[in-house]
C-alpha atoms as a PDB file:
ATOM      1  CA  UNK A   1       0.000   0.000   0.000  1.00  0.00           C
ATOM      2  CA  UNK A   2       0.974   3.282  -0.767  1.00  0.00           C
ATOM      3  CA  UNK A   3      -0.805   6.492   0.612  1.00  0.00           C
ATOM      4  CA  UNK A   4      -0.118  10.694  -0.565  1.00  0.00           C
ATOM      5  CA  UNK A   5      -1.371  12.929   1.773  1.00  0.00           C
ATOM      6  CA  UNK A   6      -4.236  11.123   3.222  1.00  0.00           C
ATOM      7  CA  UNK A   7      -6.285  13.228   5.829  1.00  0.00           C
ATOM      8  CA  UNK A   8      -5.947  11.915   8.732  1.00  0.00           C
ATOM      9  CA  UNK A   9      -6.337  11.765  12.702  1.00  0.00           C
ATOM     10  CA  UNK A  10      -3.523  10.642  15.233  1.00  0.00           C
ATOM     11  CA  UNK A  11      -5.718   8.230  18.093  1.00  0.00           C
ATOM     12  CA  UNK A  12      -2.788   7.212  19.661  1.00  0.00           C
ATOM     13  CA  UNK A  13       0.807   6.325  19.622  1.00  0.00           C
ATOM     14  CA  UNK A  14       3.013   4.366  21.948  1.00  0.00           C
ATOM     15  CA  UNK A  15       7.094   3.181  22.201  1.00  0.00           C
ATOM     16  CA  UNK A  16       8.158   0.674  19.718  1.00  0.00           C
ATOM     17  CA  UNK A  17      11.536  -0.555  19.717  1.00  0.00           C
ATOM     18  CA  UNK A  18      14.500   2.056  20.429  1.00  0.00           C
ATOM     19  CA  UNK A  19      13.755   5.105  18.951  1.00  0.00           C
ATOM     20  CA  UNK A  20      10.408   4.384  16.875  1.00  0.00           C
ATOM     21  CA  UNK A  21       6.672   4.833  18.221  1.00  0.00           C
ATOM     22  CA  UNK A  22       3.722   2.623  16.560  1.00  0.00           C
ATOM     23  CA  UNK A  23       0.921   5.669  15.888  1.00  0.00           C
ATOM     24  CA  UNK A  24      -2.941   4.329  15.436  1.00  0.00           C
ATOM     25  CA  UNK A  25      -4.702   6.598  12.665  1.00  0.00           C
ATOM     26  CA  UNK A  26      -8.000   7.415  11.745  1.00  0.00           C
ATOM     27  CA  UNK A  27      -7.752   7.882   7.800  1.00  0.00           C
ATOM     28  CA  UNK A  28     -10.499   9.362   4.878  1.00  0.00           C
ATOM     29  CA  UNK A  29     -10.501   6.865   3.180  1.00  0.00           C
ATOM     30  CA  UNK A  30      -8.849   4.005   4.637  1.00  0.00           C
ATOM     31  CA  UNK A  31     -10.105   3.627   8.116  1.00  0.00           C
ATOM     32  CA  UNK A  32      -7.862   3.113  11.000  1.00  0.00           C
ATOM     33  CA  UNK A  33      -4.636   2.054  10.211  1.00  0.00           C
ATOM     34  CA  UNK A  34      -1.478   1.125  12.212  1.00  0.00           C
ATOM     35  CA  UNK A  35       2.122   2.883  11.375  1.00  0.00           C
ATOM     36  CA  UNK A  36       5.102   2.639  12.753  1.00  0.00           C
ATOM     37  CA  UNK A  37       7.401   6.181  13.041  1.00  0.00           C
ATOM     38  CA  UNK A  38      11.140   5.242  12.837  1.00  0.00           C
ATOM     39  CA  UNK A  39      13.688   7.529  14.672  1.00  0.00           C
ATOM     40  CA  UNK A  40      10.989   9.888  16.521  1.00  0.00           C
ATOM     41  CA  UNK A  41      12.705  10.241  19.842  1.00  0.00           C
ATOM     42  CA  UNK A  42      15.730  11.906  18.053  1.00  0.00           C
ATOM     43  CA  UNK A  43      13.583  14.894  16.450  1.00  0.00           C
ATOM     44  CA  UNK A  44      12.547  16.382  19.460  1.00  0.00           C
ATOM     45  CA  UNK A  45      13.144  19.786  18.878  1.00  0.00           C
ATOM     46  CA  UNK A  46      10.955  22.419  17.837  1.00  0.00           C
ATOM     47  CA  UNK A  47       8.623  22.112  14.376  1.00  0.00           C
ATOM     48  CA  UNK A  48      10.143  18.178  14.342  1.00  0.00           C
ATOM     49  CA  UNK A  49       7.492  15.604  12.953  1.00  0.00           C
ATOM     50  CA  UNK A  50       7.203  14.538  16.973  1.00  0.00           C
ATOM     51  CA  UNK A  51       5.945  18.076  17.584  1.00  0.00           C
ATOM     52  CA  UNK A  52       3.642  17.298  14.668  1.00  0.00           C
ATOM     53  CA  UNK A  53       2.005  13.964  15.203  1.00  0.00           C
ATOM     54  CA  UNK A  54      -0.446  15.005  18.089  1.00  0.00           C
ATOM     55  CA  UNK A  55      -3.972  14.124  19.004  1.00  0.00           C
ATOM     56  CA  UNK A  56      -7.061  16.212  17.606  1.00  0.00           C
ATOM     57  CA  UNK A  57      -4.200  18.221  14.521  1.00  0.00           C
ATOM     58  CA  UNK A  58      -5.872  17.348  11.287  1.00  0.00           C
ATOM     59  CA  UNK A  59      -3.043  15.763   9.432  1.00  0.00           C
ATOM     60  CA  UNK A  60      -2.006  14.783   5.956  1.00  0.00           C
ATOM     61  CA  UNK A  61      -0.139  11.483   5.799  1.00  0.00           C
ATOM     62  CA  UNK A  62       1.902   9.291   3.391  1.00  0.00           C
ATOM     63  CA  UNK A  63       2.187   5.638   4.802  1.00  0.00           C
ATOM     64  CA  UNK A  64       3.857   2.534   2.354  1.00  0.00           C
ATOM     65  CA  UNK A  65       4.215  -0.782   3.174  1.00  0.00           C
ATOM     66  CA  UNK A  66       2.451  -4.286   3.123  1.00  0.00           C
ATOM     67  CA  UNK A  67       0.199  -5.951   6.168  1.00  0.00           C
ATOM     68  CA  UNK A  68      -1.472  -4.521   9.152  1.00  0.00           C
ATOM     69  CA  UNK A  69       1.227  -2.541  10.037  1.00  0.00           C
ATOM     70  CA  UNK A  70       2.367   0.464   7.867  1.00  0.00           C
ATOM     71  CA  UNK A  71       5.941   2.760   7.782  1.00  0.00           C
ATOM     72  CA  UNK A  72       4.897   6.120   8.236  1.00  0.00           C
ATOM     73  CA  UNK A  73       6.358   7.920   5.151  1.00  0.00           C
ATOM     74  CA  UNK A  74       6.125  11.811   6.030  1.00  0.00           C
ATOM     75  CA  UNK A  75       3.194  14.046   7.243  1.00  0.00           C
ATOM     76  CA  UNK A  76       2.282  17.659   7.032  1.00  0.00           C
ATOM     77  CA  UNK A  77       0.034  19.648   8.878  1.00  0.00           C
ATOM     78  CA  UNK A  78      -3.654  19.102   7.287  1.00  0.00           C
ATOM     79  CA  UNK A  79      -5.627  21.669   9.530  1.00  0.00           C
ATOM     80  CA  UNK A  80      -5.671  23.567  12.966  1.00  0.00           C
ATOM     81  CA  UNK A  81      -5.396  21.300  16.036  1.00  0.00           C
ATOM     82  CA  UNK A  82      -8.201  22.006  18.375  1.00  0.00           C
ATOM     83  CA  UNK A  83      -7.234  23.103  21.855  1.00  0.00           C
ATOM     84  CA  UNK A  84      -9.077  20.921  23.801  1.00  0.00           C
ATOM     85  CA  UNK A  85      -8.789  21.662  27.615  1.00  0.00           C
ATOM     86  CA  UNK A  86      -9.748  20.092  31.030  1.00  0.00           C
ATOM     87  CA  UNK A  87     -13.084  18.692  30.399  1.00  0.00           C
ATOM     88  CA  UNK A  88     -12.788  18.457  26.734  1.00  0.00           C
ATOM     89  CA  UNK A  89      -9.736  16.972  26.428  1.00  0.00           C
ATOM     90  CA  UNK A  90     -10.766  13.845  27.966  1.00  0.00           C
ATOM     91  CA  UNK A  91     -13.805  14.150  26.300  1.00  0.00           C
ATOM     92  CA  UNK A  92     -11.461  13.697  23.270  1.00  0.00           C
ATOM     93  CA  UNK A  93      -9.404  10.931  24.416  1.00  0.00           C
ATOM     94  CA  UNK A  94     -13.114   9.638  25.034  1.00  0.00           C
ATOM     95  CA  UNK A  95     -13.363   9.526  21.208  1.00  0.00           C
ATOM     96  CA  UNK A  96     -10.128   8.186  20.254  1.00  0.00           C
ATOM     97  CA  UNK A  97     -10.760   5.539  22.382  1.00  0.00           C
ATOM     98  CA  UNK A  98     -14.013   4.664  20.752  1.00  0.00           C
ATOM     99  CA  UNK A  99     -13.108   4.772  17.503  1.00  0.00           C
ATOM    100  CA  UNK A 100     -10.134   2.348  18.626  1.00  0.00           C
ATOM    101  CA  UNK A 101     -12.788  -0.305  20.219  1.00  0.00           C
ATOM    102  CA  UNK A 102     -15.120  -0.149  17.441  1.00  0.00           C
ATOM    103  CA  UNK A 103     -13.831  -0.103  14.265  1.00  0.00           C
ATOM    104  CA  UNK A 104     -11.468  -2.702  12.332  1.00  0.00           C
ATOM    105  CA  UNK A 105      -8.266  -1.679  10.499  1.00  0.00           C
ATOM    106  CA  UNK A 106      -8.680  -0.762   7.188  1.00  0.00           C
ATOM    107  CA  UNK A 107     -12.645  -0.550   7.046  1.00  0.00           C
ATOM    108  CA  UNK A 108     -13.120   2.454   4.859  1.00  0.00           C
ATOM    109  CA  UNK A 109     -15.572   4.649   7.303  1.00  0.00           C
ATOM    110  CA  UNK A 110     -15.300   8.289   5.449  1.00  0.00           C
ATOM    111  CA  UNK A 111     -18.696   9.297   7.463  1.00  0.00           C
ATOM    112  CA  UNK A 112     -17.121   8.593  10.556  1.00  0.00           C
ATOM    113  CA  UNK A 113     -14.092  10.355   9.356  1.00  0.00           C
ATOM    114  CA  UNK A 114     -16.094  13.351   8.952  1.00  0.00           C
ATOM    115  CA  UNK A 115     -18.270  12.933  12.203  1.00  0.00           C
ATOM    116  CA  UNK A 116     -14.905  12.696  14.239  1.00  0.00           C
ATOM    117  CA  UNK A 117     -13.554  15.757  13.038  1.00  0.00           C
ATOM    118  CA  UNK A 118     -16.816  18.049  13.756  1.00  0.00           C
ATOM    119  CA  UNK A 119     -16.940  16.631  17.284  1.00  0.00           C
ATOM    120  CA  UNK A 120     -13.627  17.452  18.123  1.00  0.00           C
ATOM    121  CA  UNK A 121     -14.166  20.506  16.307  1.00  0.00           C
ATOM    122  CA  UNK A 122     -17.115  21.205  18.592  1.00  0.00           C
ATOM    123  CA  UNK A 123     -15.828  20.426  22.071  1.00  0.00           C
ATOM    124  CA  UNK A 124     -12.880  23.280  20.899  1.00  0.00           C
ATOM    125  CA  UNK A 125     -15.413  25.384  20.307  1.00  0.00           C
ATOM    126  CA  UNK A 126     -17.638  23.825  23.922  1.00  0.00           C
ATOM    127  CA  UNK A 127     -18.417  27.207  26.308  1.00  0.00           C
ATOM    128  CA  UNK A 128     -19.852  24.631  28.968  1.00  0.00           C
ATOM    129  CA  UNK A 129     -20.047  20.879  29.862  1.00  0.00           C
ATOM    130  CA  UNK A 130     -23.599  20.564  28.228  1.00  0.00           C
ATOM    131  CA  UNK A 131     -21.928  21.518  25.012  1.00  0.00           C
ATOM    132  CA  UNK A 132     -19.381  18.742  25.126  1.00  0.00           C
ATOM    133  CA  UNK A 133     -21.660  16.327  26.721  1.00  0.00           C
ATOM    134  CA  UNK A 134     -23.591  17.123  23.032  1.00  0.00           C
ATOM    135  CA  UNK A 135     -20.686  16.698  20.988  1.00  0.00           C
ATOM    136  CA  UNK A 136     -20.176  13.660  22.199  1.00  0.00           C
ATOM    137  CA  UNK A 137     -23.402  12.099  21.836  1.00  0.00           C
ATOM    138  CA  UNK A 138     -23.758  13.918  18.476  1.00  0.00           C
ATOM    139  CA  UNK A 139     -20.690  11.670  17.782  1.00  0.00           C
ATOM    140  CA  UNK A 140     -21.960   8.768  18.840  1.00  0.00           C
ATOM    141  CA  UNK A 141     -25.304   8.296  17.215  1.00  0.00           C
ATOM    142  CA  UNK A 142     -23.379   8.891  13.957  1.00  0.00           C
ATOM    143  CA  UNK A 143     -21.050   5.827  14.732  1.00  0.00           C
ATOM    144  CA  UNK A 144     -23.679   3.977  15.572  1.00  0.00           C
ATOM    145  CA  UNK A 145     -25.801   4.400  12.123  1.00  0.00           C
ATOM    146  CA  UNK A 146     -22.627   4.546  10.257  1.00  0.00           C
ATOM    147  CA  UNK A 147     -21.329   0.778  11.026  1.00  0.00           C
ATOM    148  CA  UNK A 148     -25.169  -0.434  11.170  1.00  0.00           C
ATOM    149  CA  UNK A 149     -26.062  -0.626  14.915  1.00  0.00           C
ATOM    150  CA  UNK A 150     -28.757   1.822  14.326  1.00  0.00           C
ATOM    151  CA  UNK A 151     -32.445   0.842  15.443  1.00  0.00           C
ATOM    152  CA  UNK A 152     -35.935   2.167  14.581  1.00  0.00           C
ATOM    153  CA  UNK A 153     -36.931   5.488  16.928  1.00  0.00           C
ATOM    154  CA  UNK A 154     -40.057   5.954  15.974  1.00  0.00           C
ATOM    155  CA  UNK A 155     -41.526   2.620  15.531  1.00  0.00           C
ATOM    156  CA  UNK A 156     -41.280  -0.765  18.310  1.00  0.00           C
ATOM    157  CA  UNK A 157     -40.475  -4.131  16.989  1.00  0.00           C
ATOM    158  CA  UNK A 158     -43.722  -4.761  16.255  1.00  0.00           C
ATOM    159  CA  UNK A 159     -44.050  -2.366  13.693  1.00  0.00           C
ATOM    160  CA  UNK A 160     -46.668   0.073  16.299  1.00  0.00           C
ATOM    161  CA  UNK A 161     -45.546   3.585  16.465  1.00  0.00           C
ATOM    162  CA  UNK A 162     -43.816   5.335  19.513  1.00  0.00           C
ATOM    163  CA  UNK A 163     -46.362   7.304  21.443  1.00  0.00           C
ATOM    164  CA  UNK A 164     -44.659  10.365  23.150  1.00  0.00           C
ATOM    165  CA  UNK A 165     -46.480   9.166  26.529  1.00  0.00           C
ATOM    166  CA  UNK A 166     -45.740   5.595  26.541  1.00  0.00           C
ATOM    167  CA  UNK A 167     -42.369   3.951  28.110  1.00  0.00           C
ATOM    168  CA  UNK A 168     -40.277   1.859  25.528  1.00  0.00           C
ATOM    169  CA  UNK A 169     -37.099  -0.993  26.727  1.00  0.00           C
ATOM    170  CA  UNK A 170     -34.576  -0.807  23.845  1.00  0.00           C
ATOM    171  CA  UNK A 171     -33.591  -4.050  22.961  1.00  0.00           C
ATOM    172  CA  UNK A 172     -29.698  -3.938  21.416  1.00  0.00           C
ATOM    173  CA  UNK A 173     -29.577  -4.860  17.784  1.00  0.00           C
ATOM    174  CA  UNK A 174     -33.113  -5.253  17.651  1.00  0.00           C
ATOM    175  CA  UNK A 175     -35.511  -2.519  18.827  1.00  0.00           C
ATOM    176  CA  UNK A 176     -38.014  -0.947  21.164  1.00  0.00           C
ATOM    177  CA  UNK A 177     -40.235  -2.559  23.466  1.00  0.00           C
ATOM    178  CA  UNK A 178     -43.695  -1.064  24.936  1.00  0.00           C
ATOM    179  CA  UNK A 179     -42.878  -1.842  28.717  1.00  0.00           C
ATOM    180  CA  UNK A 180     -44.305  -0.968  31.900  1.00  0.00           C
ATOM    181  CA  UNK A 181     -42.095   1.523  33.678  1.00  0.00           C
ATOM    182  CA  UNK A 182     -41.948  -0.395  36.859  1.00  0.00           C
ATOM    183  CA  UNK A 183     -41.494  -4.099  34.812  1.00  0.00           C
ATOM    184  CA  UNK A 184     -38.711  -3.427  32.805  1.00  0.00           C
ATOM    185  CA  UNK A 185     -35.590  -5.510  33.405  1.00  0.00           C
ATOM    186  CA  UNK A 186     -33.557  -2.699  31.379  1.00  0.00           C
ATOM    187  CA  UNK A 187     -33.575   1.200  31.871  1.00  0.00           C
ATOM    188  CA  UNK A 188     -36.727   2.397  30.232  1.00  0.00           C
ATOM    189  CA  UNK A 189     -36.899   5.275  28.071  1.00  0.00           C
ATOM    190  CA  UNK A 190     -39.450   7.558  27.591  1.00  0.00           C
ATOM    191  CA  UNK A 191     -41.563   7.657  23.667  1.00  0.00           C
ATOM    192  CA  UNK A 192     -41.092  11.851  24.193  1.00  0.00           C
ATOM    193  CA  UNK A 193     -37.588  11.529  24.517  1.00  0.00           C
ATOM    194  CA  UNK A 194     -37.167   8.579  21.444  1.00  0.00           C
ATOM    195  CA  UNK A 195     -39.102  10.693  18.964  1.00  0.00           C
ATOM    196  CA  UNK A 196     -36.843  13.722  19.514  1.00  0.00           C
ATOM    197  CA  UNK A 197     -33.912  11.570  19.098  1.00  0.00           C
ATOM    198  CA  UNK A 198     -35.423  10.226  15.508  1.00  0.00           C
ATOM    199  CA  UNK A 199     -35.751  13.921  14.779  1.00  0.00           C
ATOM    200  CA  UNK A 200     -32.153  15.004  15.918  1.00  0.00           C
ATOM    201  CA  UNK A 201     -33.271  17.299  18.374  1.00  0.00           C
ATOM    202  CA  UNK A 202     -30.654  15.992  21.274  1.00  0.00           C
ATOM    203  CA  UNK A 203     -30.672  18.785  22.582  1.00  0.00           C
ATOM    204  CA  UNK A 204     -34.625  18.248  23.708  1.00  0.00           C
ATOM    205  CA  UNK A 205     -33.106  15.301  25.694  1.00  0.00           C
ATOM    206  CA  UNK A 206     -31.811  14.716  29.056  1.00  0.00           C
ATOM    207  CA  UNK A 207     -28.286  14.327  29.189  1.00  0.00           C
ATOM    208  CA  UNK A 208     -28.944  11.008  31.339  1.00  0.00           C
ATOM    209  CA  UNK A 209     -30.942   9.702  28.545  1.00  0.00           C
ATOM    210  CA  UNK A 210     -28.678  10.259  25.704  1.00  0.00           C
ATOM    211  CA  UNK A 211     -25.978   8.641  26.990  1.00  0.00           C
ATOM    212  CA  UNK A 212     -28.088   5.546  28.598  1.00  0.00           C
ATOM    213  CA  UNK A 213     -29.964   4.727  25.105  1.00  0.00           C
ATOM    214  CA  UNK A 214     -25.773   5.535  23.542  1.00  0.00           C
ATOM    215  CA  UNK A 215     -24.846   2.748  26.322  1.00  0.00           C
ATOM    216  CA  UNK A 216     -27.242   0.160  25.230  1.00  0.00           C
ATOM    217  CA  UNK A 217     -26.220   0.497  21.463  1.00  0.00           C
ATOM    218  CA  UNK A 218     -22.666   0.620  21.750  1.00  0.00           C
ATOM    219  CA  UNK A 219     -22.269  -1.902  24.486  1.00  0.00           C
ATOM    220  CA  UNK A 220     -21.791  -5.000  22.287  1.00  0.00           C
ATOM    221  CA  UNK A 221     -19.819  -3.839  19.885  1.00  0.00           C
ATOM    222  CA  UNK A 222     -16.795  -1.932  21.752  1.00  0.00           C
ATOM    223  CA  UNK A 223     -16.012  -5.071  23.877  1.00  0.00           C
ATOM    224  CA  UNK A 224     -16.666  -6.263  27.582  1.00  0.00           C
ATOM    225  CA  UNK A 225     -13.982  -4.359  29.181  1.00  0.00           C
ATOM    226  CA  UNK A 226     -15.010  -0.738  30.396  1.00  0.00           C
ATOM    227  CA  UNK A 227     -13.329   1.983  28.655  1.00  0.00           C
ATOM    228  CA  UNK A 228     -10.842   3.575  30.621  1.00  0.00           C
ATOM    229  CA  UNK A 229     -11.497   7.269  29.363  1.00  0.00           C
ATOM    230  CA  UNK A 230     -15.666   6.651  31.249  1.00  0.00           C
ATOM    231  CA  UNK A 231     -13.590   5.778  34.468  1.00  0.00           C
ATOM    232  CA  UNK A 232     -11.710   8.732  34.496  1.00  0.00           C
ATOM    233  CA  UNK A 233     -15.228  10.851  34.522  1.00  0.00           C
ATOM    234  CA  UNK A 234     -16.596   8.656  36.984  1.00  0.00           C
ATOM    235  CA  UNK A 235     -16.581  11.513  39.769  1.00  0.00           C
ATOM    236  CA  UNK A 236     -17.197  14.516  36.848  1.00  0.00           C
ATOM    237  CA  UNK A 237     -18.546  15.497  33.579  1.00  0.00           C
ATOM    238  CA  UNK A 238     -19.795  11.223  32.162  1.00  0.00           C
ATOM    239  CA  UNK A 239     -18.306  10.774  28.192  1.00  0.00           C
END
């Protein structure tokens, strides 16, 4: 394989051998991919391609090689990195880290591409913690219709449409349930609150709510193990 200038995100990267670091990218139009950077730790100084490769910096990358692992060619700046403080920046590590449990190496996903960059774009531009807490779900829903995990808002399982007053179980890869509220073995959700989801209005939701019917849908598909960015908010602001 052999990439020019691919836009590009930097998830993570982490020591490999002596001087080299092994970088985890989010890519246009290639998905994540893996890369190795040879000889980082001896371009430290200032405007050095370590300076460069950092989280949430819209990037332009050339990558060669064969297998699941790439060589990292060269890369130029692609954008302006978003300065993501306190709050936001773990929001943002929240992201990286969700990307990195739920999608496969070189799956082309250019709508989540595109969905990544406006929420990081948004929680640089978040005035208060509803803002991110927005972003973030904004984020999420689009994952979750981009790979498929998507259900039906407006309509239960069996095909009857959600009333606004009724209370609905959401069933993971399946659907919504008409439940009584005090009967339901999982978190019930309210039809008012489903409907305005459908519509995109999350804003018209409960921040609770968002990220419990988020929860439900993502659960299976970003493994058993909790991510380690949600127990860092476990006292604050909940990714």
């Amino acid at each position: 394989m052999r990439l020019q200038t691919q836009p590009a995100f930097l998830l993570h990267r982490r020591p490999f051998r002596d001087s080299s670091e092994l970088l985890d990218l989010l890519t246009l139009d290639h998905g994540r991919l893996g890369a190795v950077v040879r000889g980082l730790s001896r371009r430290r100084s200032g405007g050095s391609l370590a300076s460069l490769l950092q989280p949430f910096r819209p990037l332009l990358i050339s990558v060669t090689g064969r297998g699941d692992l790439l060589n990292l060619a060269g890369a130029e700046p692609g954008g302006t990195i978003a300065e993501l403080r306190g709050d936001a920046l773990f929001s943002g590590f929240y992201l990286n880290e969700l990307v990195l449990r739920s999608l496969h190496r070189f799956e082309p996903q250019p709508s989540v591409f595109l969905a990544y960059g406006k929420a990081v774009e948004a929680l640089g531009a978040a005035q208060v913690r509803r803002d991110e807490a927005l972003a973030l779900r904004r984020f999420e829903f689009a994952l979750i219709d981009d790979l498929g995990y998507a259900v039906d808002f407006r309509r239960t399982i069996s095909e009857v449409a959600v009333e606004a007053d009724a209370v609905y179980c959401l069933v993971p890869g399946e659907g919504l349930v008409a439940v009584d509220a005090g009967r339901s073995a999982q978190p019930p959700f309210r039809g008012e609150d489903l409907l305005a989801i459908a519509d995109g209005r999350l804003e018209a939701v409960r921040p609770a709510v968002l990220r419990g019917v988020a929860r439900q849908l993502l659960a299976d598909h970003v493994g058993p193990e909790p991510l380690r960015s949600s127990q860092v908010f476990a006292a604050g602001l909940h990714p």
